[in-house]
Every structure is written in C-alpha cells, then in structure tokens.
N, C-alpha and C. Protein backbone atom coordinates (compact mmCIF):
# COMPACT_ATOMS: atom_id res chain seq x y z
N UNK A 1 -25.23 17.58 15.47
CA UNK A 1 -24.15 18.53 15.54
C UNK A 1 -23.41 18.55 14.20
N UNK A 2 -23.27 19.48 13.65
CA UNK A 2 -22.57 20.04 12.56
C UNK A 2 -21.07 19.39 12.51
N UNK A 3 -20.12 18.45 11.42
CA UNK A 3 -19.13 18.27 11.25
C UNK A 3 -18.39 19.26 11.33
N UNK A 4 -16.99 19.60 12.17
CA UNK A 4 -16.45 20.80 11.99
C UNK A 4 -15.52 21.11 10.46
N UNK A 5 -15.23 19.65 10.19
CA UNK A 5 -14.65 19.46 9.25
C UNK A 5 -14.88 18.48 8.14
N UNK A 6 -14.86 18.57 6.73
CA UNK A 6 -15.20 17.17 6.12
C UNK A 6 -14.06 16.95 5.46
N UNK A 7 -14.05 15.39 5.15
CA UNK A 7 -12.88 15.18 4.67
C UNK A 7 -13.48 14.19 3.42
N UNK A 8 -12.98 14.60 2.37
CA UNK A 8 -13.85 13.77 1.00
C UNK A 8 -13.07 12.08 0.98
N UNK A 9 -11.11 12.43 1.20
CA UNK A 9 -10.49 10.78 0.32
C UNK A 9 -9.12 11.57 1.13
N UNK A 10 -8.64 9.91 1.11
CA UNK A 10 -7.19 10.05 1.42
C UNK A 10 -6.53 10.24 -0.03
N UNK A 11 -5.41 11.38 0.09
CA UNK A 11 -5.02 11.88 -1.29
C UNK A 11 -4.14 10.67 -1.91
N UNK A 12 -2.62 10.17 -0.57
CA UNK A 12 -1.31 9.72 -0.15
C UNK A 12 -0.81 9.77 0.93
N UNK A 13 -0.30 8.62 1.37
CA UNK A 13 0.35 8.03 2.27
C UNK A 13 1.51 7.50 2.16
N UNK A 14 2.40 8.10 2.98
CA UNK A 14 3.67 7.98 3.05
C UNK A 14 4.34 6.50 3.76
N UNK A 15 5.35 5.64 2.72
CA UNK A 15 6.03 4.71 3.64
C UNK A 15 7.10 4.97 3.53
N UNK A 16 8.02 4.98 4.53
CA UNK A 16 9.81 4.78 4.30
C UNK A 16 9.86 3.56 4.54
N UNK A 17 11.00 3.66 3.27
CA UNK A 17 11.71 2.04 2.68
C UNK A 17 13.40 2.03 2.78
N UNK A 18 13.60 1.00 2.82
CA UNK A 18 15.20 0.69 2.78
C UNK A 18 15.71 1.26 1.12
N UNK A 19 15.06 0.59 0.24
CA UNK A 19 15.67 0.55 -1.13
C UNK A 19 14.90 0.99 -2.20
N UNK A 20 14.25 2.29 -2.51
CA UNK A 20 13.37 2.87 -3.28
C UNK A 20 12.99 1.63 -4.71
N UNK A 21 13.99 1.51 -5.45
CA UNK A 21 14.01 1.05 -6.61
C UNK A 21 13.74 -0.12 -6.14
N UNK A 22 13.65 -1.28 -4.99
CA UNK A 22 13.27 -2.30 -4.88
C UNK A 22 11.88 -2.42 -4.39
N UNK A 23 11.06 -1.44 -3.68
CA UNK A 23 10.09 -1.26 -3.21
C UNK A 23 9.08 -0.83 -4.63
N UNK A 24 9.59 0.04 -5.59
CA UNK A 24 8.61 0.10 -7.20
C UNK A 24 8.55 -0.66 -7.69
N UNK A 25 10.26 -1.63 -7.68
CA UNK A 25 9.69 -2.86 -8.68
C UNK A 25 8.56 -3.83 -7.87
N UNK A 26 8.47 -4.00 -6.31
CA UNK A 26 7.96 -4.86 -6.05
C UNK A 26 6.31 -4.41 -6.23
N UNK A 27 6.01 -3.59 -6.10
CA UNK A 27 4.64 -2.43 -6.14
C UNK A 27 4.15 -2.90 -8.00
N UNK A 28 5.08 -2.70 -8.15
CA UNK A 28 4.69 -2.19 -9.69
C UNK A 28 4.32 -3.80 -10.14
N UNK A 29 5.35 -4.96 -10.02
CA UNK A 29 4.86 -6.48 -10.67
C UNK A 29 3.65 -6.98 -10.03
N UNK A 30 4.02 -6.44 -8.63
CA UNK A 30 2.91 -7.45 -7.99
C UNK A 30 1.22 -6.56 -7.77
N UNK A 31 1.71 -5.47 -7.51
CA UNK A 31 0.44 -5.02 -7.92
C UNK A 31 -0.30 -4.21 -9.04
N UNK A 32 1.00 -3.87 -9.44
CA UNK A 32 0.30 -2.91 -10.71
C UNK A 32 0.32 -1.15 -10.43
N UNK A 33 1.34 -0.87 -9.30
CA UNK A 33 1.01 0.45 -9.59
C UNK A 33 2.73 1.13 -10.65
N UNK A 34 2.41 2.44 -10.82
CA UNK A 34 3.15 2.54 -11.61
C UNK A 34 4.29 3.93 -10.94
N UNK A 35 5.79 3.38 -11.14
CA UNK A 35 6.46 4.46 -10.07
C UNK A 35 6.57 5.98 -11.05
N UNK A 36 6.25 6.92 -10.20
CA UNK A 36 6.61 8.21 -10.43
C UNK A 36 7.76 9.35 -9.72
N UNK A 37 7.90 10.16 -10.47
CA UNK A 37 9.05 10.95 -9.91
C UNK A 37 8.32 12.58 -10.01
N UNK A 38 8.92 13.10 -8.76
CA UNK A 38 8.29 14.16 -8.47
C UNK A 38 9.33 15.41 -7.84
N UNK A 39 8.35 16.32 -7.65
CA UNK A 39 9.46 17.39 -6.41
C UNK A 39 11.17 17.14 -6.54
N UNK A 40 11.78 17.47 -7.73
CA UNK A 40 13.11 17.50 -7.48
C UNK A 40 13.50 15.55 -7.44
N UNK A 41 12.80 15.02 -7.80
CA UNK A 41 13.38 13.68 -7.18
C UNK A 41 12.64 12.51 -6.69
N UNK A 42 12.16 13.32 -6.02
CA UNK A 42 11.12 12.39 -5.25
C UNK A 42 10.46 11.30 -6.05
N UNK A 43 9.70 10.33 -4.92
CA UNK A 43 9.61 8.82 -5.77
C UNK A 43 8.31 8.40 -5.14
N UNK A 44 7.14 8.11 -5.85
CA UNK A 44 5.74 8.41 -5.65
C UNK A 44 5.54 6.46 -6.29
N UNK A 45 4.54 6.08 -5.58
CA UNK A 45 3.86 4.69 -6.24
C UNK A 45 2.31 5.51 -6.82
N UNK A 46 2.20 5.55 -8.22
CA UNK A 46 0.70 5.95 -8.42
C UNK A 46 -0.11 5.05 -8.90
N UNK A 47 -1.79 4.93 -8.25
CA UNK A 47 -2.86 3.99 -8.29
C UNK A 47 -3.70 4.59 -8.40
N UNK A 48 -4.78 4.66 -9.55
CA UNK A 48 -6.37 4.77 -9.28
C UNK A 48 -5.99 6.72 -9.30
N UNK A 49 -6.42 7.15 -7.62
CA UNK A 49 -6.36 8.64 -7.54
C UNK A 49 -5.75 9.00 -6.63
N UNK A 50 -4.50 7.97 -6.38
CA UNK A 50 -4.26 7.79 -4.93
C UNK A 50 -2.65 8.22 -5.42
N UNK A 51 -1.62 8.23 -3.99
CA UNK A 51 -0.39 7.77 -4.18
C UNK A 51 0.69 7.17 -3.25
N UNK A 52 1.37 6.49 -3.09
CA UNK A 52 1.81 5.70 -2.16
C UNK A 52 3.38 7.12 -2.03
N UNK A 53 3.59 8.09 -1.59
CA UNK A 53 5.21 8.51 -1.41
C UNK A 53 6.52 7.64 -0.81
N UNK A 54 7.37 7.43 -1.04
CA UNK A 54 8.22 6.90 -1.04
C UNK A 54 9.43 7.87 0.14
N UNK A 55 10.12 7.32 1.40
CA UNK A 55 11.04 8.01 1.95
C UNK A 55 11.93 7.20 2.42
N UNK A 56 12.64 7.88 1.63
CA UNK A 56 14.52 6.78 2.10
C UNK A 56 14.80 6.79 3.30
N UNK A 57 14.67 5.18 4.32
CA UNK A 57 15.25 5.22 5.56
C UNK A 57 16.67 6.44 5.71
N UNK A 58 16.57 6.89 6.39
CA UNK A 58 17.98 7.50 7.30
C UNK A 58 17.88 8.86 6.37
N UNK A 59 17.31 8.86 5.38
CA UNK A 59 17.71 10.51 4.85
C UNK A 59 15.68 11.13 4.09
N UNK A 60 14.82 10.68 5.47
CA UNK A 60 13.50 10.74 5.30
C UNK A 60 13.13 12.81 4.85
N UNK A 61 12.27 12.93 3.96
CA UNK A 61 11.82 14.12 4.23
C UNK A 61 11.35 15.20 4.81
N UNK A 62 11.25 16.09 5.33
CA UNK A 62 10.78 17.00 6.17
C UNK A 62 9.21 17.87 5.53
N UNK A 63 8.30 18.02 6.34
CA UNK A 63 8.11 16.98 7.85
C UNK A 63 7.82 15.78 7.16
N UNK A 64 7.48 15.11 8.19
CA UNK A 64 7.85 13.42 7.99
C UNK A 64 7.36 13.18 9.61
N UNK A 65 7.13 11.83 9.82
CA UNK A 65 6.32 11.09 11.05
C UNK A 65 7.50 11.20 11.99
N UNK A 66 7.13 11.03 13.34
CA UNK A 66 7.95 11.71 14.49
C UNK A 66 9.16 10.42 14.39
N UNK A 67 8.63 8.82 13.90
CA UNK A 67 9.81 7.58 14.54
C UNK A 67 9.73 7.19 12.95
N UNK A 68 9.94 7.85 11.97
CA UNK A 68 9.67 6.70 10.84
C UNK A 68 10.60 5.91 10.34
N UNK A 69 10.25 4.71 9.96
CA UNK A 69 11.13 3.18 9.97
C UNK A 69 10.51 2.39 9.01
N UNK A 70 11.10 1.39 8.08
CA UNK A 70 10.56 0.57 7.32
C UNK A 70 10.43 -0.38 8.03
N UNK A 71 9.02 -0.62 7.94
CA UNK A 71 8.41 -1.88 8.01
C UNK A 71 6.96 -1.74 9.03
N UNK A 72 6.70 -0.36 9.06
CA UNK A 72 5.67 0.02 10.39
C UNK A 72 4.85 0.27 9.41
N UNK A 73 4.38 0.79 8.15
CA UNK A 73 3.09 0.52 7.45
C UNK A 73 1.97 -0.81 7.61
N UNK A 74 1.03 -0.41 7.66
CA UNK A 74 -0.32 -1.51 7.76
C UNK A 74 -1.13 -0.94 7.08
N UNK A 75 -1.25 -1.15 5.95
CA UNK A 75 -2.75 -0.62 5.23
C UNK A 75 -3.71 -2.12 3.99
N UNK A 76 -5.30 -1.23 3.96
CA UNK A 76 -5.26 -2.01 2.99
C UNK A 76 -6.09 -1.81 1.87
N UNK A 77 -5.47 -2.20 0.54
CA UNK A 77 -6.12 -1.96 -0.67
C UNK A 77 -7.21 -2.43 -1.46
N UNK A 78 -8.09 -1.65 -1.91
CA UNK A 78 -9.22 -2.36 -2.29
C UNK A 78 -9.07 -2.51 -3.88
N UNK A 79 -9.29 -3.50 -4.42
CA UNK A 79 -9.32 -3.78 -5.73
C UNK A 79 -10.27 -4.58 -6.17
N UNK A 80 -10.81 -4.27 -7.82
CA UNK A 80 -11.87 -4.61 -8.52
C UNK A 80 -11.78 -6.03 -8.94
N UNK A 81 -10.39 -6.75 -9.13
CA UNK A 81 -9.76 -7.68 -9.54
C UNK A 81 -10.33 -8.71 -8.76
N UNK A 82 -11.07 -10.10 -8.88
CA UNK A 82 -11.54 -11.44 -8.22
C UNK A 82 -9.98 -12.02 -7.21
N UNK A 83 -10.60 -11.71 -6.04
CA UNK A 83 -9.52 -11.65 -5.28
C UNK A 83 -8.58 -13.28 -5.43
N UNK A 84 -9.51 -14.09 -6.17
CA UNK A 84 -8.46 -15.80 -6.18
C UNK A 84 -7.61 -15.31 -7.18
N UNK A 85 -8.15 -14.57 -8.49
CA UNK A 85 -7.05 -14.06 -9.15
C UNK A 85 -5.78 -13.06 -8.58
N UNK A 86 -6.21 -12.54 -7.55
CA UNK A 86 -4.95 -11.97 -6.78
C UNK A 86 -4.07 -13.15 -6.21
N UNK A 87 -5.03 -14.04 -5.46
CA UNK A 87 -4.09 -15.02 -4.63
C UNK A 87 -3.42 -15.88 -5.86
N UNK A 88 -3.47 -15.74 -6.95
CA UNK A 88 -3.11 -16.64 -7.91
C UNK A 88 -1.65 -15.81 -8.37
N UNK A 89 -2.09 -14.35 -8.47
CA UNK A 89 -0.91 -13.73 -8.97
C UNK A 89 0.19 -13.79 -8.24
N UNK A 90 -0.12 -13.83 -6.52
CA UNK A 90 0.76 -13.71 -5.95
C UNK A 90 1.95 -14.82 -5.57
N UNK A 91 1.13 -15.93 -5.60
CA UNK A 91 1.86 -17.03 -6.05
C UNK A 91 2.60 -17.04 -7.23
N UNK A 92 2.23 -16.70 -7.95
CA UNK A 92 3.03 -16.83 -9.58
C UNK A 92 4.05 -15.89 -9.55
N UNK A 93 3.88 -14.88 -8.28
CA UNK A 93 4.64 -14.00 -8.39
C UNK A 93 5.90 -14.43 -7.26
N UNK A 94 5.80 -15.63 -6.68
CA UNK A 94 6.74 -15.58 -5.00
C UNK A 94 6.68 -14.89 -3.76
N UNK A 95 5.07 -14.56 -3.52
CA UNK A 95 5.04 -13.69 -2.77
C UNK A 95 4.25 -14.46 -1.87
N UNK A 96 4.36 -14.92 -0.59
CA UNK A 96 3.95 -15.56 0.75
C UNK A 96 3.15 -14.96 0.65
N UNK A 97 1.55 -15.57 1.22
CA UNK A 97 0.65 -15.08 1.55
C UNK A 97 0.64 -15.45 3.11
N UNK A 98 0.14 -14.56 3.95
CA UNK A 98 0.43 -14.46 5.56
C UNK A 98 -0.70 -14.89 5.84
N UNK A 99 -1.86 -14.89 5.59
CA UNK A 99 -3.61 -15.24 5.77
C UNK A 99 -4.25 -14.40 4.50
N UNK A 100 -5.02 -15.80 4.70
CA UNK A 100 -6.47 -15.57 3.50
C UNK A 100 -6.38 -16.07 3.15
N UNK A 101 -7.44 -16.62 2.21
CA UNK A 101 -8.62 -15.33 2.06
C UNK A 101 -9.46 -15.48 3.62
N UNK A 102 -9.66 -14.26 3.93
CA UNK A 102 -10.38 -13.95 5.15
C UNK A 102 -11.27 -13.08 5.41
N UNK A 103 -12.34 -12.97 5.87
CA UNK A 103 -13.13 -11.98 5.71
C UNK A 103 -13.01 -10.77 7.17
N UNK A 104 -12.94 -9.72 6.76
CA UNK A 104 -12.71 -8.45 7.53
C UNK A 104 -13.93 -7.39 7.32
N UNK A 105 -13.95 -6.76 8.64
CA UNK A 105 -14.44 -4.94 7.84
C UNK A 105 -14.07 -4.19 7.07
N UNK A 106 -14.34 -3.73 6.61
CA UNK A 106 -13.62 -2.78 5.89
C UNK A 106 -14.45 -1.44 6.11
N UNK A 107 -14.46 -0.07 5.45
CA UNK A 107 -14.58 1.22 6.07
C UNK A 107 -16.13 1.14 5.40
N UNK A 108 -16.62 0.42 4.25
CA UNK A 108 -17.96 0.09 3.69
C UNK A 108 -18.36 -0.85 3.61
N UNK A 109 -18.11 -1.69 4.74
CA UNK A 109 -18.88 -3.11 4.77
C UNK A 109 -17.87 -4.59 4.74
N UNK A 110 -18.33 -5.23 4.69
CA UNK A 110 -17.33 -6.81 4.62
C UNK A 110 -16.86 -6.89 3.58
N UNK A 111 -15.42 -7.38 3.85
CA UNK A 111 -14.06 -7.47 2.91
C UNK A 111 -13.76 -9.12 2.82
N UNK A 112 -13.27 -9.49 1.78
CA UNK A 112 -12.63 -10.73 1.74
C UNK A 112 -11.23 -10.50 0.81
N UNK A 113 -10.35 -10.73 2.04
CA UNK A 113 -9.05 -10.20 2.06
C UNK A 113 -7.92 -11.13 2.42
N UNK A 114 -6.89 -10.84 1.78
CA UNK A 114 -5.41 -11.12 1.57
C UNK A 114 -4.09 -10.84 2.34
N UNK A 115 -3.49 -11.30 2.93
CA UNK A 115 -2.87 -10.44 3.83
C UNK A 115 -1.60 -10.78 3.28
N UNK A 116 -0.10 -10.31 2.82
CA UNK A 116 1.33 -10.37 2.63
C UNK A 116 2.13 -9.35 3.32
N UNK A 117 3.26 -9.44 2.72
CA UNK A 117 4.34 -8.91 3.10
C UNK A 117 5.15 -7.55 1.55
N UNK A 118 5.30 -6.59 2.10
CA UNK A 118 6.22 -5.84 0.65
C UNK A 118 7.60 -6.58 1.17
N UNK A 119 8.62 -5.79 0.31
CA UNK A 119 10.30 -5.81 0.82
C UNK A 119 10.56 -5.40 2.12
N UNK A 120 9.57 -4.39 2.72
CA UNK A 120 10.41 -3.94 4.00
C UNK A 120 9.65 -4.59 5.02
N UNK A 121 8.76 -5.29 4.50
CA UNK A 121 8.04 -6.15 5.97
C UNK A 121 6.79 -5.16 6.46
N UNK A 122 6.60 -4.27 5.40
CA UNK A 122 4.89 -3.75 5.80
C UNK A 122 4.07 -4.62 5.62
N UNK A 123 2.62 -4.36 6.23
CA UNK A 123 1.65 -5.61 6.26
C UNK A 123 0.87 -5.30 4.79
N UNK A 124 0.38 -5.58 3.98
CA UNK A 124 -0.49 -5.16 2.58
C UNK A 124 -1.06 -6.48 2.73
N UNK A 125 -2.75 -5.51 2.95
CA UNK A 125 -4.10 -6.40 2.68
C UNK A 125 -4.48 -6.00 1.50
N UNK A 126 -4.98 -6.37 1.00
CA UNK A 126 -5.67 -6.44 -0.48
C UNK A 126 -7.01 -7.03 -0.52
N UNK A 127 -7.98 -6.83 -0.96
CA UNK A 127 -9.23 -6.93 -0.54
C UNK A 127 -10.30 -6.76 -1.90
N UNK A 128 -11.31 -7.48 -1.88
CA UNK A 128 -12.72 -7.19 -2.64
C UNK A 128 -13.48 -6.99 -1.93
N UNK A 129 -15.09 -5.78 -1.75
CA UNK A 129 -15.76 -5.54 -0.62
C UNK A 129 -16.84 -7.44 -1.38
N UNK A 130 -17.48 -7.79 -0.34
CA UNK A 130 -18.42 -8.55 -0.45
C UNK A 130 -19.68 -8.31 -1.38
C-alpha cells in the first residue's frame, strides 16, 4: 500500500522553558548548539539542520501544544562525538548524569546512550548509534 504521506526529517521541536537565556547558555556550553533569534524575537537553539524553538512558560506562542510546561520534553540526540568524551564533558561541565552509558534503540539501530537533565528538568539522551 502506497504511503499517503512522506515525511523526509524533523525540521524543530519546540520546548517551553522557565528562563530563555538560562536554557542557551546551558545548550550552548554543554552541548554546543548555538542560540538564535528569529520572528520578531523569538529564541531558536540551532544544531546540524535542526532547531530546538524556545517558549517562555506563561507567555507561550500561538499555536503551541494544548498543556505546555517546562520540564515535559524527552528527546534524544545523536552525535558524532565518542560518547566517553561526552560523559567526560559533562562532568567537567557539573552536569549529573541520570544513567549511562546504556544501550537503547534508537530509530536506526542500537544506541549507546547518556541520559541527564537541562535547567527545566527535560530528560536529554545523547547518544552514538553502535
């Protein structure tokens, strides 16, 4: 049966945060992405081809998710980087690691992955495929 639809890549994904400027710096040291400004204002994390959008608890954008709240994100990132060198950064950086290294699925096969915390208490896996 014929796909009705294809879908190539996720473009961006939206988190609302308590404190914009604390959520880039934490993005930006610990992982490396770099904050952007957009639409009048707006506040974008950019990676790779991707982008993380940014929405201020209590004054979120329209449309926007039906309950959105910081700290309900769960996603996870794949990077080229030897993942002990991640677990190394993150230490150097003060950042609790919650589990890992652990091995998971991932959407192309087995992951060996990282699990932490951002500022607002989203879950961020971080991952090398096997």
């Amino acid at each position: 049966m014929a796909k009705p639809v294809t879908i190539d890549r996720l473009d961006h994904m939206v988190l609302t945060v308590a404190d914009i400027d604390a959520t880039c710096a934490f993005y930006g040291s610990v992982l490396g992405m770099e904050k952007v400004v957009f639409a009048g204002g707006r506040v974008a994390l950019s990676f790779a081809k991707q982008k993380i959008n940014l929405h201020p608890a209590g004054n979120e954008y329209d449309p926007r998710a039906k309950h959105p709240v910081p700290g309900s994100g769960d996603f996870c990132l794949i990077t080229e980087t030897p993942l002990a060198d991640v677990i190394a950064h993150l230490e150097t950086s003060g950042v609790a690691i919650i589990e890992g290294p652990v091995t998971k699925t991932g959407a192309q096969g087995e992951l060996l992955s990282v699990y932490f915390r951002d500022p607002d208490d989203n879950l961020v896996e971080v991952s090398n495929y096997v």
